[in-house]
Protein backbone atom coordinates (compact mmCIF):
# COMPACT_ATOMS: atom_id res chain seq x y z
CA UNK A 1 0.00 0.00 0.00
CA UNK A 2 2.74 2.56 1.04
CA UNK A 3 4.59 1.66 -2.20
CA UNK A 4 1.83 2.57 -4.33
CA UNK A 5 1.29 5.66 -2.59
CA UNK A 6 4.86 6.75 -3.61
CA UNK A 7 4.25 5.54 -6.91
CA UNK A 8 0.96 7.26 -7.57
CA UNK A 9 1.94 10.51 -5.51
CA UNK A 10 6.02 10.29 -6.19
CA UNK A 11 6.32 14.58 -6.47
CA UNK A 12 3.69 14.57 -3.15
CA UNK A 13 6.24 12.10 -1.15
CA UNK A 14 9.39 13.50 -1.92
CA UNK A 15 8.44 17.05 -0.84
CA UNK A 16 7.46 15.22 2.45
CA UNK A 17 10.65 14.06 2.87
CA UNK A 18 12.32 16.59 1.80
CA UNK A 19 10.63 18.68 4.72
CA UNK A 20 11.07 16.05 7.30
CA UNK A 21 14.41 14.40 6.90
CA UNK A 22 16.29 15.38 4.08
CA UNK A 23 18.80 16.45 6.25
CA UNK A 24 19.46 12.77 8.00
CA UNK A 25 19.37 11.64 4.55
CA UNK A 26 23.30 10.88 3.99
CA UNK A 27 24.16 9.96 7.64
CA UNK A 28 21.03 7.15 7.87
CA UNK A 29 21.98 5.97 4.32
CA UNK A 30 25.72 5.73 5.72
CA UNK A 31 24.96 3.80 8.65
CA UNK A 32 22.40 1.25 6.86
CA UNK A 33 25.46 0.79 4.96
CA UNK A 34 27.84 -0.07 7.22
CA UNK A 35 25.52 -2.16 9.29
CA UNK A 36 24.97 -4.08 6.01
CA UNK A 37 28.96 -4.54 5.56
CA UNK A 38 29.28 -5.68 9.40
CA UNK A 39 27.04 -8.59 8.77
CA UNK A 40 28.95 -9.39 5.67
CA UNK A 41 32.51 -9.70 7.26
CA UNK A 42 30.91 -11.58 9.72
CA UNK A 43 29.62 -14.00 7.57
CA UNK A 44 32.40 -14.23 5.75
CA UNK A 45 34.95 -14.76 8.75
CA UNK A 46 32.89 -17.85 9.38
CA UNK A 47 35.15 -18.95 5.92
CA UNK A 48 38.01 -18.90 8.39
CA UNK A 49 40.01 -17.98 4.59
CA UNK A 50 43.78 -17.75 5.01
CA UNK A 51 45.42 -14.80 6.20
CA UNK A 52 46.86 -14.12 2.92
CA UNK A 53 43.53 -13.76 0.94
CA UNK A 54 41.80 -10.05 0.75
CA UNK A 55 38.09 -9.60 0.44
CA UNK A 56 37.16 -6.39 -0.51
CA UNK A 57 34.02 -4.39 -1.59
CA UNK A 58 33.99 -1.23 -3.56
CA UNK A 59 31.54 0.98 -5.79
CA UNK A 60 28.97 2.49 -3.71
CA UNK A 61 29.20 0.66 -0.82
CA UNK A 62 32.49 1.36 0.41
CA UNK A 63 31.24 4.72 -0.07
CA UNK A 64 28.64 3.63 2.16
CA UNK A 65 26.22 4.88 0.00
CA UNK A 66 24.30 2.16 -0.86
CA UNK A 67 20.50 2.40 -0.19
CA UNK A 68 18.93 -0.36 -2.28
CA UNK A 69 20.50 -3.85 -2.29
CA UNK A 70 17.63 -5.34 -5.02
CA UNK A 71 18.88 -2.31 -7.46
CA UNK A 72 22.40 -2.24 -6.68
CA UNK A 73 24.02 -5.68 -4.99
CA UNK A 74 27.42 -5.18 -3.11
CA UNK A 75 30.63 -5.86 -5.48
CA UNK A 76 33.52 -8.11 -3.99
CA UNK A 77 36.77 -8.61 -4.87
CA UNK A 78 39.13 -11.12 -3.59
CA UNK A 79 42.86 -10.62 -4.12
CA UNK A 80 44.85 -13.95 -3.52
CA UNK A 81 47.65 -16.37 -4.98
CA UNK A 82 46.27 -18.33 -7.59
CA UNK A 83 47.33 -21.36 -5.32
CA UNK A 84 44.92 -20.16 -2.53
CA UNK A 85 42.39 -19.38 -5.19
CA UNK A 86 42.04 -23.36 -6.11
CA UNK A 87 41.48 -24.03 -2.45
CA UNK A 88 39.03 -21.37 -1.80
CA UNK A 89 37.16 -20.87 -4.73
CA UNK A 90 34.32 -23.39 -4.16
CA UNK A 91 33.45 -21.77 -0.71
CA UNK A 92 33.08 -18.26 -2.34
CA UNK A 93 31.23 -19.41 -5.05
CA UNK A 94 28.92 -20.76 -2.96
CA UNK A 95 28.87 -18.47 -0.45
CA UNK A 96 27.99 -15.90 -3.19
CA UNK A 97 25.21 -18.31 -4.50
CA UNK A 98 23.66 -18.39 -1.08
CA UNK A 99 22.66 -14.60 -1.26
CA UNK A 100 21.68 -13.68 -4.98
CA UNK A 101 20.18 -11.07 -4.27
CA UNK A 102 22.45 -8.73 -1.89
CA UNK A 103 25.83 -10.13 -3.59
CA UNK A 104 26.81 -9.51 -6.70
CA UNK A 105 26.85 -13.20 -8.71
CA UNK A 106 30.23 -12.12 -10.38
CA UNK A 107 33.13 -11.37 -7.88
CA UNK A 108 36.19 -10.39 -9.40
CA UNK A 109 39.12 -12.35 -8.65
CA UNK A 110 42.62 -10.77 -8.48
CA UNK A 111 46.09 -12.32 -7.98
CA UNK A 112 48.73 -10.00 -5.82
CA UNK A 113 51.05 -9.38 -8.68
CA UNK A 114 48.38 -7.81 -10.66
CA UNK A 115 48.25 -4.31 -11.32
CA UNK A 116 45.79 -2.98 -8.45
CA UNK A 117 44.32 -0.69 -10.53
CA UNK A 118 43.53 -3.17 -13.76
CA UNK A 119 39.41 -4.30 -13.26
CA UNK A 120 39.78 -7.61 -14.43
CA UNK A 121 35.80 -7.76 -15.17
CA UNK A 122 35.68 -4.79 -17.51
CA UNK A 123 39.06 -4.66 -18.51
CA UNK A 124 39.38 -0.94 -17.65
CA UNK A 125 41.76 0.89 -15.96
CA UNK A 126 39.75 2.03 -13.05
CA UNK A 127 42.06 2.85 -9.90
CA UNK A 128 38.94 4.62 -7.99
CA UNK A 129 37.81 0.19 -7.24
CA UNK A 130 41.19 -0.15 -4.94
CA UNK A 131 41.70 3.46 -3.55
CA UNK A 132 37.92 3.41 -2.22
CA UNK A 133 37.71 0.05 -0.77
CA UNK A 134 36.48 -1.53 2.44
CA UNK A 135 38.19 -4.38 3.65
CA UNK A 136 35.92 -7.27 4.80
CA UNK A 137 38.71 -10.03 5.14
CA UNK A 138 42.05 -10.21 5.50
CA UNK A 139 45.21 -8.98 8.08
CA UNK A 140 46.42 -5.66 8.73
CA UNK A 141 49.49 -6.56 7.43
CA UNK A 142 48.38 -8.01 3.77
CA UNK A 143 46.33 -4.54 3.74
CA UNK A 144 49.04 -2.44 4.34
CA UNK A 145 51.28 -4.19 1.72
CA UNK A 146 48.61 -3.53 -0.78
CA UNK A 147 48.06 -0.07 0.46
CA UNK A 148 51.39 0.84 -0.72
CA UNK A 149 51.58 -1.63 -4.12
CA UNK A 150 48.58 0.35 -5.00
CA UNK A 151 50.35 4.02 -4.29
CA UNK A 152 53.56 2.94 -6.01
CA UNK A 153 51.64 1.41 -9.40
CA UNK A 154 50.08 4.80 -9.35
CA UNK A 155 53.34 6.48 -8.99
CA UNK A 156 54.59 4.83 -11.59
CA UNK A 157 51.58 4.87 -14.18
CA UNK A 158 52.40 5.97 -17.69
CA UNK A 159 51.04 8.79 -19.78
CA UNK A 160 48.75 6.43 -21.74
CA UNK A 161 46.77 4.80 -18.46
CA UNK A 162 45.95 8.10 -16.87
CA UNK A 163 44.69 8.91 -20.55
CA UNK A 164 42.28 5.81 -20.72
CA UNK A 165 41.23 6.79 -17.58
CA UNK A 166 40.26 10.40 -17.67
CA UNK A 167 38.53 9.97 -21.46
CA UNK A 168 36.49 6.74 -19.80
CA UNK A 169 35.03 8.18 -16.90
CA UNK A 170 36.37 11.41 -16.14
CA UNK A 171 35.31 13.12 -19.57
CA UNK A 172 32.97 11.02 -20.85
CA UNK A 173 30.85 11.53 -17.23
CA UNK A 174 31.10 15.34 -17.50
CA UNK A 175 30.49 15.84 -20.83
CA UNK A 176 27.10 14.13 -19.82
CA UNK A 177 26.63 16.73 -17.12
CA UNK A 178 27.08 19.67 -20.13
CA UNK A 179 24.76 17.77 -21.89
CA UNK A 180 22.04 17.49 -19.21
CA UNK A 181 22.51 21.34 -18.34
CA UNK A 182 22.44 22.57 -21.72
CA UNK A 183 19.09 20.11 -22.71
CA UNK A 184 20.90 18.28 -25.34
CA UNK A 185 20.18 15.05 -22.85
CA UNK A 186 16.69 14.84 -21.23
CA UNK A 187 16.75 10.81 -21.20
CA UNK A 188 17.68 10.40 -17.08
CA UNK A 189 16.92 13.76 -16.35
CA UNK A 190 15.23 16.84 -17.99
CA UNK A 191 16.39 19.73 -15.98
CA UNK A 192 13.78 21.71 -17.71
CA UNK A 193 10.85 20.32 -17.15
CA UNK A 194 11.75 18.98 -13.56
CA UNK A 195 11.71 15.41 -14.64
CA UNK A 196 13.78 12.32 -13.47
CA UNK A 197 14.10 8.73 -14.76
CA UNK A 198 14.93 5.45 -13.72
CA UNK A 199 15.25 1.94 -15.38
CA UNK A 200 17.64 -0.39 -13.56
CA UNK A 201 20.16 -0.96 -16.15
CA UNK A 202 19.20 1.69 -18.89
CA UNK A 203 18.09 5.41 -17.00
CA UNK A 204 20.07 5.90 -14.57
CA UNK A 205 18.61 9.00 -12.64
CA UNK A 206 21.40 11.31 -11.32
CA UNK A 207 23.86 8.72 -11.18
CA UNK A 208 26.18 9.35 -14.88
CA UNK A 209 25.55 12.94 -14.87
CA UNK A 210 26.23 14.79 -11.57
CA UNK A 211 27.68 11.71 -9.38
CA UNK A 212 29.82 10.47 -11.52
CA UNK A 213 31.59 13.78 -12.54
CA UNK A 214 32.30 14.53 -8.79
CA UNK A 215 33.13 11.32 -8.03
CA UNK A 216 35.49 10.46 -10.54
CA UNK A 217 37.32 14.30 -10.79
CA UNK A 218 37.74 13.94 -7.43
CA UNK A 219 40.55 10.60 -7.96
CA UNK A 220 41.69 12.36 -11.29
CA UNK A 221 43.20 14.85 -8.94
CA UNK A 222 44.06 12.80 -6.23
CA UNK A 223 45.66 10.28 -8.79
CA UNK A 224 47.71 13.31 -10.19
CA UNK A 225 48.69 14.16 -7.42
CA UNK A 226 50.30 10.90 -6.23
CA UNK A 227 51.89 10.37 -9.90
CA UNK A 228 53.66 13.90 -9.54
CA UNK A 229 55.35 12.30 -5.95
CA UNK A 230 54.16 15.96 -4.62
CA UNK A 231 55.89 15.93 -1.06
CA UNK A 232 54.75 12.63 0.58
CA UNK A 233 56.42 9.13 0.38
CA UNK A 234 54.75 6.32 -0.73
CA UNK A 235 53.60 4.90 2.85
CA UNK A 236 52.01 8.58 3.53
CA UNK A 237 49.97 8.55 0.57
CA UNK A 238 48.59 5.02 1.70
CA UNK A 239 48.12 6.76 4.73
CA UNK A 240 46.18 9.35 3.35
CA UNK A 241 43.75 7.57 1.65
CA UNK A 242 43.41 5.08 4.54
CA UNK A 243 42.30 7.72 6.71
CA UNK A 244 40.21 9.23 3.88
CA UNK A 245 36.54 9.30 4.93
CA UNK A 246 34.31 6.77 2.89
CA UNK A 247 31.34 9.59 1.68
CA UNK A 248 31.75 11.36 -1.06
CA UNK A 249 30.79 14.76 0.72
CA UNK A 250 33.66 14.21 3.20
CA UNK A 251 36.35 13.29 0.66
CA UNK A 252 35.43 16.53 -1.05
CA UNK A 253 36.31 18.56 2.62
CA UNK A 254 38.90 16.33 3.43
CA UNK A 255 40.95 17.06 0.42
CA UNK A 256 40.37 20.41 0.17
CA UNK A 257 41.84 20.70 3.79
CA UNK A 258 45.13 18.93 2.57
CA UNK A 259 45.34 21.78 -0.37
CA UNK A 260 44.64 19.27 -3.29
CA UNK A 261 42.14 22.28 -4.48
CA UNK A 262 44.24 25.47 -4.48
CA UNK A 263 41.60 27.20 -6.67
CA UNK A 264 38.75 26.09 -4.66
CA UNK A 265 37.37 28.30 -1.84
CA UNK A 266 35.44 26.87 1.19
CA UNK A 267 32.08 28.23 -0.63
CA UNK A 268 32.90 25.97 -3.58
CA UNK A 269 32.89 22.95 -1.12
CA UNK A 270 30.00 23.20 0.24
CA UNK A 271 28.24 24.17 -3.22
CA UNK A 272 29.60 20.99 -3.79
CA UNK A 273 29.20 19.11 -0.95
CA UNK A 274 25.32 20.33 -1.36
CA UNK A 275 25.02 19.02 -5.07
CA UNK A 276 26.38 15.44 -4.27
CA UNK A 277 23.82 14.94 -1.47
CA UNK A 278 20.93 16.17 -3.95
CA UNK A 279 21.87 14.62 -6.82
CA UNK A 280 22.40 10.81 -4.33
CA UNK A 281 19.15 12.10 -2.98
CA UNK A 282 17.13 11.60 -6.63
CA UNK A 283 19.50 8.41 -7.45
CA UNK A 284 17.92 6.54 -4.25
CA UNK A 285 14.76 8.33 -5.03
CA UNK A 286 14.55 6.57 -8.81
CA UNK A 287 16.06 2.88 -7.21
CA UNK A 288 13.66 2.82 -4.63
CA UNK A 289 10.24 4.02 -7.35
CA UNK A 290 11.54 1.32 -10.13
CA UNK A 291 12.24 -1.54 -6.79
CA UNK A 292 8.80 -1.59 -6.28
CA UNK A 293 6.96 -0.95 -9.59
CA UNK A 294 5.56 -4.04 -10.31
CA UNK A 295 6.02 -4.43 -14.46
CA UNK A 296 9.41 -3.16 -14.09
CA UNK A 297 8.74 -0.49 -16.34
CA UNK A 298 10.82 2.94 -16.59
CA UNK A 299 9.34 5.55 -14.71
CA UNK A 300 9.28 9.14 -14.26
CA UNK A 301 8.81 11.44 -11.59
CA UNK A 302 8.41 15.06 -11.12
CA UNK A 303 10.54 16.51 -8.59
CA UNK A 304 9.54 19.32 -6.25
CA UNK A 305 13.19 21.64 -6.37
CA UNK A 306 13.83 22.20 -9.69
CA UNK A 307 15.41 25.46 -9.01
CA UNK A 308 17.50 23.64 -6.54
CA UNK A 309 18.42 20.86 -8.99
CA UNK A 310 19.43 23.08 -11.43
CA UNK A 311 21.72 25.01 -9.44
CA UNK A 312 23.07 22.22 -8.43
CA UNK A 313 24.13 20.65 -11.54
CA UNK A 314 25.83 24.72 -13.14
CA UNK A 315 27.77 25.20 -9.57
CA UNK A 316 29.13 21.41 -9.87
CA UNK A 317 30.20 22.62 -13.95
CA UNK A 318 31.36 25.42 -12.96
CA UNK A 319 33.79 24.15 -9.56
CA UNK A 320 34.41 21.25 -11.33
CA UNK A 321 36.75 23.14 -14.21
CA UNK A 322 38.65 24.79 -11.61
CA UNK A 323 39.55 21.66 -9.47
């Protein structure tokens, strides 16, 4: 009943919310997340795995951002010796079997002398999977080894990787975020007209156009800045990004404190800060309206902050160029 409710009265709902606990939004999506991942490790440490393999999730929840498991299943990745991968792969698989529909049914698999930043699934180079991970198996002292394998690949990454990388997801992501500002893409959201969509694997809401950008110009800089060897050693740029908060919104503060946005002012981060949290916001918002519609049909809502929405997508152009 409450489901069709939303569905029949989505633009009603969401100003409800919005009024009443918009402002909880990120911190109770955060902690559902986490809780989520405790119950995870704990299953898995009933695997009793050796010491030497590491389990690791990435993607949205180890942003602990993840607000729909039946939309958006939690990624793993184990990194072991090919020789502990024969002994353990049975119990993974089946342990991933046993909970199709939180786990992802394809883990990736990833032996140590790999390069960390290489996504063996897609065949990308994709660095953001390792440097915004949460560990769910494996010692302190594997994790720091890889901590600093991961720094010193990145050190040492040529000209042509970085390239691959920033045209993949970097500029393809905010040229999609011109595109959705200037009305030349209406498909996931019409700025305009104050309209969102949502499909599961086609529409994709907010996600490609204003999280993505953020997200992924955020480890373009970060990733430069670790290449250039800019005043830390290797182990303090492991370090840093172990002590890096998880969210998105924090990173943004977090580096900006550190001086990795010299043009940036304190304004800009928040502007920013504000946009991620909307645009996550309408993401969730579309997951959670296609998770319940029962044909599994796209759908469309009207949202009740157009204004806002707008805004939000011209300040992220406009600090985005400068970071």
């Amino acid at each position: 009943m409450a489901a069709q409710i939303v569905l029949d009265q989505p633009e009603k709902c969401i100003q409800s919310f919005r009024k009443s606990s918009y402002d909880k939004f990120t911190v109770t999506v955060a902690q559902m997340t986490e809780f989520d991942l405790e119950g995870l490790k704990k299953d898995l440490s009933t695997l009793q795995l050796p010491n030497t393999v590491l389990v690791y999730t990435t993607g949205s929840d180890a942003k602990l951002e993840k607000s729909n498991r039946i939309e958006s299943p939690v990624e793993i990745v184990i990194l072991c010796s090919p020789e502990d991968r024969l002994k353990i792969e049975g119990q993974i698989d089946q342990f991933v079997k046993s909970r199709i529909h939180t786990i992802d049914q394809e883990p990736e698999w990833k032996p140590p002398f790999e390069d960390l930043s290489y996504c063996s699934c897609t065949k990308t180079v994709i660095p953001s999977r390792f440097m915004h991970k949460t560990a769910l198996v494996g010692d302190q002292k594997t994790l720091d080894e890889m901590n600093e394998k991961f720094i010193k690949e990145v050190q040492g990454m040529s000209g042509d990787n970085r390239t691959k990388f920033r045209k993949k997801f970097v500029t393809l992501h905010t040229k999609q975020l011109s595109e959705v500002i200037k009305g030349t893409d209406t498909q996931d959201v019409d700025l305009a007209q104050g309209i969102i969509s949502y499909s599961g694997k086609g529409r994709k809401a907010t996600k490609y156009s204003l999280l993505r950008p953020i997200q992924y110009t955020l480890d373009l800089v970060l990733i430069d800045h670790i290449r250039q060897k800019k005043s830390m050693a290797p182990e303090q740029y492991a370090e840093l990004i172990t002590k890096m908060p998880k969210a998105v919104p924090e990173q943004i503060q977090y580096l900006f404190d550190r001086g990795f946005f010299p043009k940036l002012k304190q304004q800009d981060v928040t502007n920013l800060q504000a946009a991620y949290k909307l645009g996550l916001f309408y993401f969730h918002t579309g997951q959670h309206l296609f998770s319940v519609e029962p044909d599994k049909k796209p759908i469309c809502f009207a949202i009740p902050d157009k204004e806002e929405l707008i805004k939000a997508y011209k300040n992220t152009k406009e600090i985005l160029a400068k970071m």
